[in-house]
N, C-alpha and C. Protein backbone atom coordinates (compact mmCIF):
# COMPACT_ATOMS: atom_id res chain seq x y z
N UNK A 1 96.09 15.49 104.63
CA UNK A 1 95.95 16.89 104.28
C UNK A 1 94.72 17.50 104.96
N UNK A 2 93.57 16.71 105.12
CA UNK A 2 92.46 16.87 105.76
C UNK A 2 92.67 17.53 107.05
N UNK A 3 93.60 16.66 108.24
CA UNK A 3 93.60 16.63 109.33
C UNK A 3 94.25 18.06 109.07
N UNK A 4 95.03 18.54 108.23
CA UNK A 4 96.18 19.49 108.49
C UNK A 4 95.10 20.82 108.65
N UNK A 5 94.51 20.53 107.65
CA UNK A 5 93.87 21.99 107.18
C UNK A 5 92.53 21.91 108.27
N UNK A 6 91.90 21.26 109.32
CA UNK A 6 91.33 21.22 110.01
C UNK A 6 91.84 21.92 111.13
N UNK A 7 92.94 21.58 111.10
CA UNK A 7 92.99 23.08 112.58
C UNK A 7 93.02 24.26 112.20
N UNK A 8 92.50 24.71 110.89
CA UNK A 8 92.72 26.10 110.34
C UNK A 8 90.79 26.69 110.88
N UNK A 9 90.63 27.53 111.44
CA UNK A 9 89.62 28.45 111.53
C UNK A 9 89.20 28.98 110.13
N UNK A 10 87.76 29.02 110.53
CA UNK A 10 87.58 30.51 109.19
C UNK A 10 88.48 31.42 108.81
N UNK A 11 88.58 32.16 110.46
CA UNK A 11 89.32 33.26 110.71
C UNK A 11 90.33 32.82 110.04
N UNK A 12 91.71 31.62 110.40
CA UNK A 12 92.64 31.65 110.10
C UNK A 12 92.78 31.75 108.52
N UNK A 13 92.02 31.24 107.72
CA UNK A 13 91.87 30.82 106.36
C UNK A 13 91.53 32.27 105.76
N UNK A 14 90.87 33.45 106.57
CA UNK A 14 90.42 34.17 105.67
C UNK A 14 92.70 34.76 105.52
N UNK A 15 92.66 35.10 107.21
CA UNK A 15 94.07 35.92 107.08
C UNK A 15 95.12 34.95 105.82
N UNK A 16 94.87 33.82 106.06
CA UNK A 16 96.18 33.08 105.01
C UNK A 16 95.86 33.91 103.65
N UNK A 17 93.94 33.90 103.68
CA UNK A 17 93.92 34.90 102.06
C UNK A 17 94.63 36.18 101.90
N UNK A 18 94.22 36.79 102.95
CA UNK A 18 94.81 38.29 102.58
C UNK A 18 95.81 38.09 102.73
N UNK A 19 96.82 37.85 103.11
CA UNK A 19 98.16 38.03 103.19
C UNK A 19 98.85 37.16 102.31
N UNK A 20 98.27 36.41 101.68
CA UNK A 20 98.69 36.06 99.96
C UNK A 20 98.86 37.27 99.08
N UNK A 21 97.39 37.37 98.98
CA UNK A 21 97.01 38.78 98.14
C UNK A 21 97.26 40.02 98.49
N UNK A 22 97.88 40.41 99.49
CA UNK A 22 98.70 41.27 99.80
C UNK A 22 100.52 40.92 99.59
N UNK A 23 101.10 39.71 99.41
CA UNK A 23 102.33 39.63 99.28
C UNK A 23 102.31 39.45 97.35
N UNK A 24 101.16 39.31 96.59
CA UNK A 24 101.11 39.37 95.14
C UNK A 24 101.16 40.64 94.95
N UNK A 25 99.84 41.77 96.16
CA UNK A 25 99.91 42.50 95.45
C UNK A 25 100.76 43.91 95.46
N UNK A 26 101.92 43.69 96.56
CA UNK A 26 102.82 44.42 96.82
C UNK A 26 103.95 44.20 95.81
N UNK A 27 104.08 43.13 95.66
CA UNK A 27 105.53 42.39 94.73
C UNK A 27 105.29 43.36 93.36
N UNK A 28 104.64 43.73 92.81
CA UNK A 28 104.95 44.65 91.55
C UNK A 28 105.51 45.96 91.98
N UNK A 29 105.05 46.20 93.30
CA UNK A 29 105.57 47.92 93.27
C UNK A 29 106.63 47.99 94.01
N UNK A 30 107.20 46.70 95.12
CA UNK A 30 108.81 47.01 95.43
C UNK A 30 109.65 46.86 94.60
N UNK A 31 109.19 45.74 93.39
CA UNK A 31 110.60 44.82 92.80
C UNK A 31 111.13 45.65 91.74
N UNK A 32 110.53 46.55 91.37
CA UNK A 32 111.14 48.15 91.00
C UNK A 32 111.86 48.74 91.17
N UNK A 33 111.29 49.15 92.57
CA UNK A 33 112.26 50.27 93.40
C UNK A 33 113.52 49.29 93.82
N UNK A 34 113.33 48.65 94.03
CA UNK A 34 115.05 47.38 94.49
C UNK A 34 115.69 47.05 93.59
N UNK A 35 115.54 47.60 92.04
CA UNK A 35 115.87 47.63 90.93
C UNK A 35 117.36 48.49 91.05
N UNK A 36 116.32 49.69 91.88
CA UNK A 36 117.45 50.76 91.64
C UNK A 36 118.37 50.35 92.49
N UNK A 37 118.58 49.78 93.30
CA UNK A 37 119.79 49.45 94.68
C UNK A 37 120.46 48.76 93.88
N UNK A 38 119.38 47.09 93.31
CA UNK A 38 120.54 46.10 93.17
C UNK A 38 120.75 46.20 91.37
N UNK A 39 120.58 46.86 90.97
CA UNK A 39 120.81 47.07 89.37
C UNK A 39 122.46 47.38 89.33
N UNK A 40 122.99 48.06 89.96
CA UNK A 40 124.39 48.47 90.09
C UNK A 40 125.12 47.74 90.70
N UNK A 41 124.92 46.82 91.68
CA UNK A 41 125.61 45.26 92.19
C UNK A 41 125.60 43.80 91.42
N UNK A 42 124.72 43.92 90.19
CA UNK A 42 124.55 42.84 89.70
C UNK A 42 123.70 41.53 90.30
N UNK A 43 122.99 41.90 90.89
CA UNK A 43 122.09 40.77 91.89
C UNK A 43 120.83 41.05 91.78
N UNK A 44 119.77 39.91 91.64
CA UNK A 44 118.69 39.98 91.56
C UNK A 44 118.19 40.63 92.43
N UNK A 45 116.88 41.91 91.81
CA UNK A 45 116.29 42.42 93.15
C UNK A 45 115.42 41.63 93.64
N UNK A 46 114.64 40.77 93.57
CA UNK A 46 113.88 40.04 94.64
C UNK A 46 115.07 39.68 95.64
N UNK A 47 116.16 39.66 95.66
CA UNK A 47 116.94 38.84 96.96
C UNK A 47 116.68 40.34 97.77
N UNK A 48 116.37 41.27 97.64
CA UNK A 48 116.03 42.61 98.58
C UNK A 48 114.84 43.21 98.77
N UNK A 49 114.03 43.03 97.49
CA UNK A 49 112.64 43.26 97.57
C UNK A 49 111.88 42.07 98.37
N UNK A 50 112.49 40.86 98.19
CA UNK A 50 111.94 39.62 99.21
C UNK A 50 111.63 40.08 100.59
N UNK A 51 112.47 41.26 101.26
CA UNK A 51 112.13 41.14 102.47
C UNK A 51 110.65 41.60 102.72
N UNK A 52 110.55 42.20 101.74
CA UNK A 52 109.20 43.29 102.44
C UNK A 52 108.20 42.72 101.35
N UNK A 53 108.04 41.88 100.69
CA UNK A 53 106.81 40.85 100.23
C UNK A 53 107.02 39.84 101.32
N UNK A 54 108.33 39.05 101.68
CA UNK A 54 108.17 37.90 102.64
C UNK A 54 107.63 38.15 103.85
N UNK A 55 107.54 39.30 104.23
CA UNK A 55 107.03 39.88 105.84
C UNK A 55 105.56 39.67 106.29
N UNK A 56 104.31 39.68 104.96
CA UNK A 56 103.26 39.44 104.65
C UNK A 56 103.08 37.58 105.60
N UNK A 57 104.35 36.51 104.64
CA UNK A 57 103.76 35.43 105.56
C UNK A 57 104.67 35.66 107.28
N UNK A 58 105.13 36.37 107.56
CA UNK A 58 105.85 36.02 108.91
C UNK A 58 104.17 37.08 109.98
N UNK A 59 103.67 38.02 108.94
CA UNK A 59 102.47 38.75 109.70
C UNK A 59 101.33 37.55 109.78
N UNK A 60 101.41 37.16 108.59
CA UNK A 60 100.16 35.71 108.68
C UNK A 60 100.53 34.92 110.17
N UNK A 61 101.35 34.04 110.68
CA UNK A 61 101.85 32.94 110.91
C UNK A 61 101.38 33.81 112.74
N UNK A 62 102.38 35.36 112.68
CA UNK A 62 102.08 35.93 114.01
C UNK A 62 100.88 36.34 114.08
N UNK A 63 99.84 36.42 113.19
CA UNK A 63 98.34 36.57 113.85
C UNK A 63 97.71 35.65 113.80
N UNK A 64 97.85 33.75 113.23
CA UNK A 64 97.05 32.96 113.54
C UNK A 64 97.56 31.86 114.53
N UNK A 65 98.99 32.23 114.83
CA UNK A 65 99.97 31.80 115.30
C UNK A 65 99.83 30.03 115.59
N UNK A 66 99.35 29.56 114.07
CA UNK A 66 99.01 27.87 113.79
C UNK A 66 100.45 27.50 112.87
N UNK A 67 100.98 26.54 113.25
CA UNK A 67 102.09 26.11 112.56
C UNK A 67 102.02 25.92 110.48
N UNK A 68 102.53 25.99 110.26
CA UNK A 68 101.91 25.64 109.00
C UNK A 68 101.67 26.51 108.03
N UNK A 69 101.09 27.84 108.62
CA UNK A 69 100.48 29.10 108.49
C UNK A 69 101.63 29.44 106.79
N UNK A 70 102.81 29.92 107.10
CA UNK A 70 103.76 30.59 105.83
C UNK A 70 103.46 29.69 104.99
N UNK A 71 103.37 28.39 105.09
CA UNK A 71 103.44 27.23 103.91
C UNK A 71 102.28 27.62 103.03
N UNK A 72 101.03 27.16 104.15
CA UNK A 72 99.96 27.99 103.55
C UNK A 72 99.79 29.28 102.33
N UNK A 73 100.47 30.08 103.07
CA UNK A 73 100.75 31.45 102.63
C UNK A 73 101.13 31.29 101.01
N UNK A 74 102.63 31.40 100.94
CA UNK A 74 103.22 30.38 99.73
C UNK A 74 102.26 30.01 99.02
N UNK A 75 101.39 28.45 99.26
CA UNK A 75 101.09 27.94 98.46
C UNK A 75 99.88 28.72 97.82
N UNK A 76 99.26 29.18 98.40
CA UNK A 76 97.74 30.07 98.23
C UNK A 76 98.60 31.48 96.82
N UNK A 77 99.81 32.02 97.66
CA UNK A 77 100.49 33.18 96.30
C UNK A 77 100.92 32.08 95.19
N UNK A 78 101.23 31.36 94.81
CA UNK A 78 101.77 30.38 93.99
C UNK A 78 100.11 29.83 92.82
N UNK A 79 99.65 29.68 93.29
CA UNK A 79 98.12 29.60 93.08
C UNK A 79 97.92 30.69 92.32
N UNK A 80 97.59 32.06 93.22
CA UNK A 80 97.01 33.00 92.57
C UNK A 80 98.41 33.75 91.33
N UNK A 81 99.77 33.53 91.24
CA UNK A 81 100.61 33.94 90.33
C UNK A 81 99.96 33.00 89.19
N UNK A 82 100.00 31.79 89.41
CA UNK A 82 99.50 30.55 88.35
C UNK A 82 98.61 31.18 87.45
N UNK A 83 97.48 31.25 88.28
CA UNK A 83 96.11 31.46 87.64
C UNK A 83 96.18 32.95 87.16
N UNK A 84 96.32 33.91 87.54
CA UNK A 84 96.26 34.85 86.81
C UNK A 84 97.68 35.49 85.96
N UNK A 85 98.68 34.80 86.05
CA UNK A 85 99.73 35.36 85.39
C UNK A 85 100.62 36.91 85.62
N UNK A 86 100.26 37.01 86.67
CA UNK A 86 100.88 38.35 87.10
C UNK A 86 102.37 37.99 87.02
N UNK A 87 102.84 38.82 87.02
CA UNK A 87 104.37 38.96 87.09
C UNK A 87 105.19 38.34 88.28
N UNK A 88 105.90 37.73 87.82
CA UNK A 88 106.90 36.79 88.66
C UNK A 88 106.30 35.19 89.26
N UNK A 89 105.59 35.04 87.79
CA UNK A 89 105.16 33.30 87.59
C UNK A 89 106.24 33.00 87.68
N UNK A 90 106.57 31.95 87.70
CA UNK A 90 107.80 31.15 87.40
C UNK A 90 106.64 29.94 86.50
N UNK A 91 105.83 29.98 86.24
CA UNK A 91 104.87 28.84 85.81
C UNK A 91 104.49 27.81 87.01
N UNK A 92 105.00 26.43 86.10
CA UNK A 92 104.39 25.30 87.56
C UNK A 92 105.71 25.34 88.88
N UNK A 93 106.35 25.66 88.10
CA UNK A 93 107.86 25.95 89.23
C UNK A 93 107.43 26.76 90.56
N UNK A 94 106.17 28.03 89.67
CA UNK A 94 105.88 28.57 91.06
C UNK A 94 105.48 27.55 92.75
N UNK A 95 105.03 26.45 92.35
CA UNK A 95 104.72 25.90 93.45
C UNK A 95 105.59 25.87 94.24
N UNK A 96 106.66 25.31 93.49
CA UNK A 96 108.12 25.32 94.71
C UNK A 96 108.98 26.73 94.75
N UNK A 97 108.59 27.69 94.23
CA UNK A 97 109.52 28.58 94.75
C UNK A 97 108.71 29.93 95.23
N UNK A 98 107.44 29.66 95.62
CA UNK A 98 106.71 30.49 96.60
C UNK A 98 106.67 29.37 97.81
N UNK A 99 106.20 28.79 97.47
CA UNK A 99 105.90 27.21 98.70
C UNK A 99 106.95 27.13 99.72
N UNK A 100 108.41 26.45 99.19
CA UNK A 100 109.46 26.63 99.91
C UNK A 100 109.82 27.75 100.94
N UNK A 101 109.59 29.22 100.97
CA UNK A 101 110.10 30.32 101.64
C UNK A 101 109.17 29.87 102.88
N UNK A 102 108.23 29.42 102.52
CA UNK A 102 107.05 29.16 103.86
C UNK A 102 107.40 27.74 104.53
N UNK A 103 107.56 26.56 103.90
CA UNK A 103 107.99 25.47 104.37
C UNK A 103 109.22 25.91 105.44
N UNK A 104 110.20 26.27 104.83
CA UNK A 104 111.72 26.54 105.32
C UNK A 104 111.53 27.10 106.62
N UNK A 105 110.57 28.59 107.15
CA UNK A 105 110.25 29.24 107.65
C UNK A 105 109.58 28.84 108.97
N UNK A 106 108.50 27.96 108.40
CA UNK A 106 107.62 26.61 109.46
C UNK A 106 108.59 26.14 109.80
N UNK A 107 109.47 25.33 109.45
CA UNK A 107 110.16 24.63 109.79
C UNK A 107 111.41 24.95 110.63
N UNK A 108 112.05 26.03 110.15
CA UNK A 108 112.82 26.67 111.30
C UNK A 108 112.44 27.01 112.54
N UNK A 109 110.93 27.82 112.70
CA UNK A 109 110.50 28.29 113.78
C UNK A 109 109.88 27.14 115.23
N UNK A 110 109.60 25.72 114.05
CA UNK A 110 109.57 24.52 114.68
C UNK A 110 110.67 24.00 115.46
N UNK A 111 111.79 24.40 114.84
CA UNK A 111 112.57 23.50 115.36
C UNK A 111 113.59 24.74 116.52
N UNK A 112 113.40 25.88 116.84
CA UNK A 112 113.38 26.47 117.80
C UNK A 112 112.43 27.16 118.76
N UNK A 113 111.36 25.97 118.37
CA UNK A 113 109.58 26.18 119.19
C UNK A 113 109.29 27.66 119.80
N UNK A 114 109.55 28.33 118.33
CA UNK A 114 108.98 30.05 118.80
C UNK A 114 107.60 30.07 117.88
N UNK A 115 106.58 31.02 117.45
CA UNK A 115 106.12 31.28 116.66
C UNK A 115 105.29 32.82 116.42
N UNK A 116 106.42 33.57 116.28
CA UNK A 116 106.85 35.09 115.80
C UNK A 116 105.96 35.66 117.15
N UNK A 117 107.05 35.15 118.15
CA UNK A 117 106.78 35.65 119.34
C UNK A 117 107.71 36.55 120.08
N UNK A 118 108.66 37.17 119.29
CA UNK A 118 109.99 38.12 120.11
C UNK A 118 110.49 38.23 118.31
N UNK A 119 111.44 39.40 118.63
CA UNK A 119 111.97 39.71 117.50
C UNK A 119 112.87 38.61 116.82
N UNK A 120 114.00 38.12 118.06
CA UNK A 120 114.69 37.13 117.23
C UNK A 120 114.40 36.20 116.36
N UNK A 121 112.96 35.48 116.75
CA UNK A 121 112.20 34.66 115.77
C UNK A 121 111.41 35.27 115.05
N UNK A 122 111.01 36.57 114.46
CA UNK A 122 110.12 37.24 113.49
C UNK A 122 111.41 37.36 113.04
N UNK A 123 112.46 38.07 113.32
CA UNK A 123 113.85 38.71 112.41
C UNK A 123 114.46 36.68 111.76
N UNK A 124 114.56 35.63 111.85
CA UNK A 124 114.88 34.62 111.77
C UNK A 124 114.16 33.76 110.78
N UNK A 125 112.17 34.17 111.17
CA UNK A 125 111.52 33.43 109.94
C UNK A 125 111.47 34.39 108.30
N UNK A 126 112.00 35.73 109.07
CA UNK A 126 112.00 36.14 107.42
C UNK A 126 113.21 35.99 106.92
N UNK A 127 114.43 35.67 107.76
CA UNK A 127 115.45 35.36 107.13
C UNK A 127 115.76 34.45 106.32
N UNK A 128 114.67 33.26 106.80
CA UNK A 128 114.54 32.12 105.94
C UNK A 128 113.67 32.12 105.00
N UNK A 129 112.72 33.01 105.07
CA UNK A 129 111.79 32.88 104.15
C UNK A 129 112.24 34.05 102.82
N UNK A 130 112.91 34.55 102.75
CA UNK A 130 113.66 35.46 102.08
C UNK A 130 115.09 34.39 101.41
N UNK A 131 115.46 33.64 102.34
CA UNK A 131 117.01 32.80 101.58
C UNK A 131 116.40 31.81 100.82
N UNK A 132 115.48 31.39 101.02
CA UNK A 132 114.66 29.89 100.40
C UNK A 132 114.14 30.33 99.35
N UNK A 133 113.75 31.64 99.16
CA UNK A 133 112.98 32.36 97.91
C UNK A 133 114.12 32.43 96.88
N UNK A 134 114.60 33.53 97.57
CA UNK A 134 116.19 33.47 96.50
C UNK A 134 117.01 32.44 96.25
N UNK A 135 117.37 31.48 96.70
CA UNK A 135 117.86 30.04 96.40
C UNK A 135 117.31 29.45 95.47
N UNK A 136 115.81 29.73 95.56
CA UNK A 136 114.72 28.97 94.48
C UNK A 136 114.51 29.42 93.22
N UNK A 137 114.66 30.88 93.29
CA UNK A 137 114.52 31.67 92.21
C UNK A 137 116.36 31.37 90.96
N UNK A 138 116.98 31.34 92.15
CA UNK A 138 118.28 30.78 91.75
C UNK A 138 118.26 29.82 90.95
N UNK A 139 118.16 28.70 91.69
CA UNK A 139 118.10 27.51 90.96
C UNK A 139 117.20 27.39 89.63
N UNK A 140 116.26 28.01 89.50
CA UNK A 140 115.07 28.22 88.46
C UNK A 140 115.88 29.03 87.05
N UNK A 141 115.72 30.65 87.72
CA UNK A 141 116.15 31.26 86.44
C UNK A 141 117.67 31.71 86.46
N UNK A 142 118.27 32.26 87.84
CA UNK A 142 119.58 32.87 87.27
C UNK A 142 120.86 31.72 87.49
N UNK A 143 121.19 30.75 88.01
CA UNK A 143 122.38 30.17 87.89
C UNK A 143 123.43 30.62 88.53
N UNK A 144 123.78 31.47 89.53
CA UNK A 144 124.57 32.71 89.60
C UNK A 144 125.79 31.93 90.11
N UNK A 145 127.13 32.22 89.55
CA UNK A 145 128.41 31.93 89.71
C UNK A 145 128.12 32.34 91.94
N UNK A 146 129.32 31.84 92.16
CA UNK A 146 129.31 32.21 93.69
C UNK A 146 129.75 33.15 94.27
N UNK A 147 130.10 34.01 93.74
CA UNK A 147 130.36 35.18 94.52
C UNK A 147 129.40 36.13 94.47
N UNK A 148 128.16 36.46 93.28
CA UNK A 148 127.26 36.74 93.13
C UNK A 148 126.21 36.27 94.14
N UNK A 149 126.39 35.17 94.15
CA UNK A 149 125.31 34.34 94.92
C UNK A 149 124.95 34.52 96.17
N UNK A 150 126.46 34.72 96.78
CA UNK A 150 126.57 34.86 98.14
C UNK A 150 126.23 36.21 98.47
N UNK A 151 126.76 37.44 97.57
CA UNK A 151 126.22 38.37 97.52
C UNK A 151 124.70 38.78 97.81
N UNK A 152 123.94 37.87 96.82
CA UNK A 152 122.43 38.19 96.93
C UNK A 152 121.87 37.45 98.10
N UNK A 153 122.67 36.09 98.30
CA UNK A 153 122.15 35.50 99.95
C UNK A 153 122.51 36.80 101.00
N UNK A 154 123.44 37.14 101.24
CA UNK A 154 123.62 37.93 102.09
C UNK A 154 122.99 39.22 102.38
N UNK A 155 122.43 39.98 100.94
CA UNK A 155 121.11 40.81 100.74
C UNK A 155 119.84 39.96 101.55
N UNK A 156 119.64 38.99 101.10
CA UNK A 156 118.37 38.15 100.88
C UNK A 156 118.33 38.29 102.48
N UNK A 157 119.49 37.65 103.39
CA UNK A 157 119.04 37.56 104.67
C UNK A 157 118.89 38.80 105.60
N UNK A 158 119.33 39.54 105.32
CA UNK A 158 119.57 41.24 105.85
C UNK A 158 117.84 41.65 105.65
N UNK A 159 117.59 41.36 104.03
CA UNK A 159 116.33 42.24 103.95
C UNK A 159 115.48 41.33 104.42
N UNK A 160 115.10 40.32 104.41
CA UNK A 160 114.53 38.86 104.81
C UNK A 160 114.56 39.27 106.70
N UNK A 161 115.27 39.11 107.04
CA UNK A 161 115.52 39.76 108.57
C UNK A 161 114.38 40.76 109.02
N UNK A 162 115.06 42.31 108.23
CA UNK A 162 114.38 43.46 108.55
C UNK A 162 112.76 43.60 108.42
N UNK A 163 112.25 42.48 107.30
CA UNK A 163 111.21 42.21 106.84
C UNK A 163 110.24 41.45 107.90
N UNK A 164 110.83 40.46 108.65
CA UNK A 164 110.63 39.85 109.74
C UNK A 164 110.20 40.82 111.05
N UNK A 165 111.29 42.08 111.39
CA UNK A 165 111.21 42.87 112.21
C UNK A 165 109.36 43.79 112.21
N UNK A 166 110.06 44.09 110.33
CA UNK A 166 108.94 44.79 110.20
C UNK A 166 107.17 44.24 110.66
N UNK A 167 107.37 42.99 110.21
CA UNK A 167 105.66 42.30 110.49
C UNK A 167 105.88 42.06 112.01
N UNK A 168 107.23 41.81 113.10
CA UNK A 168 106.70 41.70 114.72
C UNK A 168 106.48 43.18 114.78
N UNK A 169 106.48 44.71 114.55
CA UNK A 169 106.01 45.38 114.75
C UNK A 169 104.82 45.65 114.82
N UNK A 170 104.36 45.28 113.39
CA UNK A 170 102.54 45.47 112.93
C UNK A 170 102.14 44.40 114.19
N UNK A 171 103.02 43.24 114.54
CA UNK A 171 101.86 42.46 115.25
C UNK A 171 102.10 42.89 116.75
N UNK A 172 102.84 43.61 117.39
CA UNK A 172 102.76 44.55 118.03
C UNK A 172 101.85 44.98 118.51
N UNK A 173 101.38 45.87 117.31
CA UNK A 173 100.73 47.06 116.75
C UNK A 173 99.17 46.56 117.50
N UNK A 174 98.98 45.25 116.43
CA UNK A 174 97.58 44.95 116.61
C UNK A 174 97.29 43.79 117.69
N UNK A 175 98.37 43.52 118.58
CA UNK A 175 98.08 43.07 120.15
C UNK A 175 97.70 43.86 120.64
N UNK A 176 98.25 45.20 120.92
CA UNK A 176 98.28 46.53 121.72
C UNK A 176 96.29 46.99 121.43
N UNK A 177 95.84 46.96 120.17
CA UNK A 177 94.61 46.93 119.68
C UNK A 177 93.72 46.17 120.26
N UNK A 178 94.18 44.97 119.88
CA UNK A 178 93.30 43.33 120.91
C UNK A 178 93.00 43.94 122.15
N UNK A 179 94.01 44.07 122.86
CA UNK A 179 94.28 44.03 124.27
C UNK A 179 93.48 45.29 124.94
N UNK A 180 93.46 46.58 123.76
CA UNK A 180 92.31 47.50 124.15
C UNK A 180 91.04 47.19 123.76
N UNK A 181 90.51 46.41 122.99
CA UNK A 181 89.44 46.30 122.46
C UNK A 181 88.69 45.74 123.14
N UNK A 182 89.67 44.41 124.12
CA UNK A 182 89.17 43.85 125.24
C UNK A 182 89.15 44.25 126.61
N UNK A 183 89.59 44.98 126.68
CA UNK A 183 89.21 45.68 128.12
C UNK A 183 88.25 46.95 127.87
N UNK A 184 87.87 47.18 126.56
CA UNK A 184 86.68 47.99 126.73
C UNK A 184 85.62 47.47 125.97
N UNK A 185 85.47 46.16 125.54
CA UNK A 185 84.29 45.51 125.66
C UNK A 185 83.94 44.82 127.03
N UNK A 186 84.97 44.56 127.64
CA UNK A 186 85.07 44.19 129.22
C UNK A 186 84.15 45.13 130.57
N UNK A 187 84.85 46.21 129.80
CA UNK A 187 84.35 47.52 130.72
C UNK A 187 82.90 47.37 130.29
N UNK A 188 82.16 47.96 128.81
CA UNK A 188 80.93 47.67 128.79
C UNK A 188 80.18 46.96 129.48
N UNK A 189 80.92 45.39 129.12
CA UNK A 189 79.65 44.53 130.03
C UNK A 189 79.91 44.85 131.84
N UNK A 190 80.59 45.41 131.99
CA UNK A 190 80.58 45.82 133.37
C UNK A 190 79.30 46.67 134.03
């Protein structure tokens, strides 16, 4: 575990924080509003609100771009649900059903050696990190017969997807930033 967490930077360790505490502290104010969509389909709203809390670890993973990174992510929100009891503990269960969306996620992006470097693989790790959530949450509290199920998988990966899209944008966003920041600290020392 030593060796693992040794290739993590300061830097990297601070972003794994915020983007925990940014995927805790978003999760109260979507899983609301996805209330209203999936309240009338019968499907859990986290399988839709997942996308846009799961996007938080696919933004982690594309700005420290260290393998491992979502797991991280996961385990650090799983932690802070634990300890302070905010809404959508699952209790000690949380370990595995924040943990998993990030494992699944690592692990997919491993095994098609991208790391949220083009859309297909940002749209791909939130797909997984969005189906692994809802699967987990599944297995935990709702049980859901299968046609339901498939239902909310098929939400789960759509919004899980778009959620993906959404964080290669921001990281986009803040290459385009890098990339000026360094050519006009460049220019200075010129």
């Amino acid at each position: 575990m030593q060796r693992f967490l040794d290739k993590f930077s300061l830097y990297d360790l601070i972003v794994i924080a915020m983007m925990s505490a940014l995927g805790i502290a978003t999760k109260p104010i979507i899983v609301p509003l996805a209330q209203i969509i999936t309240g009338p389909l019968f499907i859990p709203s986290g399988a839709v609100a997942g996308g846009f809390y799961m996007l938080w670890l696919v933004l982690g993973f594309g700005i420290t771009g260290k393998r491992g990174t979502m797991t991280l992510i996961g385990l650090v929100q799983a932690i802070l649900v634990m300890a302070t009891g905010i809404v959508g503990s699952h209790g000690v269960l949380s370990l595995v059903t924040y943990t998993m969306p990030g494992i699944l996620a690592d692990l997919g992006l491993l095994l098609i050696g991208h790391r949220v470097c083009c859309f297909p693989c940002a749209f791909l790790a939130g797909l997984l990190c969005n189906i692994a959530g809802t699967i987990m949450v599944n297995f935990v509290y709702f049980r859901l017969p299968v046609a339901p199920l498939v239902l909310s998988l098929s939400a789960a990966a759509l919004s899980g997807g778009l959620g993906g899209l959404v964080a290669f944008k921001i990281l986009q966003q803040l290459w385009k930033f890098q990339r000026r920041d360094w050519k006009t600290s460049k220019d200075d020392i010129a």
